[in-house]
C-alpha atoms as a PDB file:
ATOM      1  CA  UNK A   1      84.595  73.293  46.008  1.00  0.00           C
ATOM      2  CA  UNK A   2      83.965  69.549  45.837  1.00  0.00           C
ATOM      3  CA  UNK A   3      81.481  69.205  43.432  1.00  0.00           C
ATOM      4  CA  UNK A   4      79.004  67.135  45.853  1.00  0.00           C
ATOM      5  CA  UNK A   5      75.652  68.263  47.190  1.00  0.00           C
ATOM      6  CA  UNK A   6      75.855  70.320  50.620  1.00  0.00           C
ATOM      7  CA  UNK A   7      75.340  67.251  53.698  1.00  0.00           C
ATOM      8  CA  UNK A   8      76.639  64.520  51.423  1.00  0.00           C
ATOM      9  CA  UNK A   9      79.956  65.566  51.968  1.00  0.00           C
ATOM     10  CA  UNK A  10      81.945  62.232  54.068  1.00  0.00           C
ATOM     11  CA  UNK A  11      84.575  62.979  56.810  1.00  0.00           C
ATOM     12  CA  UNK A  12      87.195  61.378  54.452  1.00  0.00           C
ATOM     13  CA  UNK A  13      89.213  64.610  53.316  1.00  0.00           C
ATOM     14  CA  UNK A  14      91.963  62.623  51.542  1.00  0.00           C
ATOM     15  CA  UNK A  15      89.581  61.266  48.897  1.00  0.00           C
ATOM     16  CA  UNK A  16      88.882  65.193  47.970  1.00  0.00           C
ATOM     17  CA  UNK A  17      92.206  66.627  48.551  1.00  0.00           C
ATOM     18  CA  UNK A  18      91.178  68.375  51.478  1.00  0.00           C
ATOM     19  CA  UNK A  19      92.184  68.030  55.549  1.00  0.00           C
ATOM     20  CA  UNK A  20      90.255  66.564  57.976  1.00  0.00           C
ATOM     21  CA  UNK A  21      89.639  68.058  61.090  1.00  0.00           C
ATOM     22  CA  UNK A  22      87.819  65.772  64.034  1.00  0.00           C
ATOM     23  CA  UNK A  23      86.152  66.600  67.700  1.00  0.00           C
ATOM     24  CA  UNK A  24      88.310  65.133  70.179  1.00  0.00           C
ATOM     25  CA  UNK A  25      84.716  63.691  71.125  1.00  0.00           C
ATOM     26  CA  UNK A  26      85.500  61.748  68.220  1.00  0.00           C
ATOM     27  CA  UNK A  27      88.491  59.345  69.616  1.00  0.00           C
ATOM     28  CA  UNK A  28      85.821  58.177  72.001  1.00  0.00           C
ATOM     29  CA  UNK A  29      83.414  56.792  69.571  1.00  0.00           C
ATOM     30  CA  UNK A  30      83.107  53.148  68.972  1.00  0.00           C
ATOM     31  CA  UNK A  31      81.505  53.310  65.456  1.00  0.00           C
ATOM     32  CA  UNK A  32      80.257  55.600  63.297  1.00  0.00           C
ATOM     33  CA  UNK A  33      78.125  56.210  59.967  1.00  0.00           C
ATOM     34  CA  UNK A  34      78.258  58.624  57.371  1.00  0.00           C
ATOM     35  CA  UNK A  35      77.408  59.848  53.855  1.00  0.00           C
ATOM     36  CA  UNK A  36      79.451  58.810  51.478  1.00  0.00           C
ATOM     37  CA  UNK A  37      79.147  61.134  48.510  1.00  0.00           C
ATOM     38  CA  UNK A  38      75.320  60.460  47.813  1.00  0.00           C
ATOM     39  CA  UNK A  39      72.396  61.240  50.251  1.00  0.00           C
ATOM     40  CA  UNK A  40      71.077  57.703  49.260  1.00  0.00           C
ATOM     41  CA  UNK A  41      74.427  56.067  50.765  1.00  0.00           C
ATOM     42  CA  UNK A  42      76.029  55.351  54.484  1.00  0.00           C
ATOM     43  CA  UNK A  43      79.205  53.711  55.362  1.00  0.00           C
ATOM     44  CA  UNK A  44      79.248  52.545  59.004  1.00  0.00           C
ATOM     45  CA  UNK A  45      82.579  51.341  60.343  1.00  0.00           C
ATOM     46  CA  UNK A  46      84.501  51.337  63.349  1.00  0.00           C
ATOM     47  CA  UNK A  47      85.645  54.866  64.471  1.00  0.00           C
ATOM     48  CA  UNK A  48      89.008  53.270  65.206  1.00  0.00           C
ATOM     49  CA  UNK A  49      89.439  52.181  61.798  1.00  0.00           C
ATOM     50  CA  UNK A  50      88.678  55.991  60.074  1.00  0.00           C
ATOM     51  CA  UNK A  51      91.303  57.085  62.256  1.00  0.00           C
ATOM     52  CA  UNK A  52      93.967  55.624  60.702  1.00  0.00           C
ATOM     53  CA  UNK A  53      93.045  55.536  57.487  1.00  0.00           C
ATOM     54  CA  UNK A  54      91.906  59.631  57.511  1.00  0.00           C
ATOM     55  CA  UNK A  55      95.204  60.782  60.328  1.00  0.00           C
ATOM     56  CA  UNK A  56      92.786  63.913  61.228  1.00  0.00           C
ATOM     57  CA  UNK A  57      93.628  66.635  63.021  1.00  0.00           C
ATOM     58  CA  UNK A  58      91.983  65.959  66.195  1.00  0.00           C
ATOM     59  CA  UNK A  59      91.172  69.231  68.977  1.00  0.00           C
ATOM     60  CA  UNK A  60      87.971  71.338  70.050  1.00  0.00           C
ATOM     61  CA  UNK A  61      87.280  73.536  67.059  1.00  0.00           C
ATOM     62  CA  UNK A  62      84.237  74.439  69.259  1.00  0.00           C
ATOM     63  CA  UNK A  63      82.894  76.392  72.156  1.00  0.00           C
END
């Protein structure tokens, strides 16, 4: 569907065409770090900041 290996898949949905859905947990987070396309590469940056630029859908997808 994306074209990238299974767990290097980043929580940036707009950059594949494709929603974004976040924990509520999430909003609470002061940072956080994440693949970003390659197993060999993070991205850390404030939570805060990958809010606005991703505008998620945020709820408990979760039990």
């Amino acid at each position: 569907m994306t074209g990238l290996e299974v767990g290097s898949i980043p929580p940036i949905g707009k950059a594949l065409s494709l929603p974004s859905y976040y924990s509520r947990d999430f909003e609470k987070k002061d940072q956080v770090a994440f693949n970003a396309a390659m197993h060999t590469v993070s991205i850390k940056m404030k939570a805060p900041d990958l809010l606005k630029l991703e505008n998620p859908v945020i709820g408990d997808f979760s039990k």
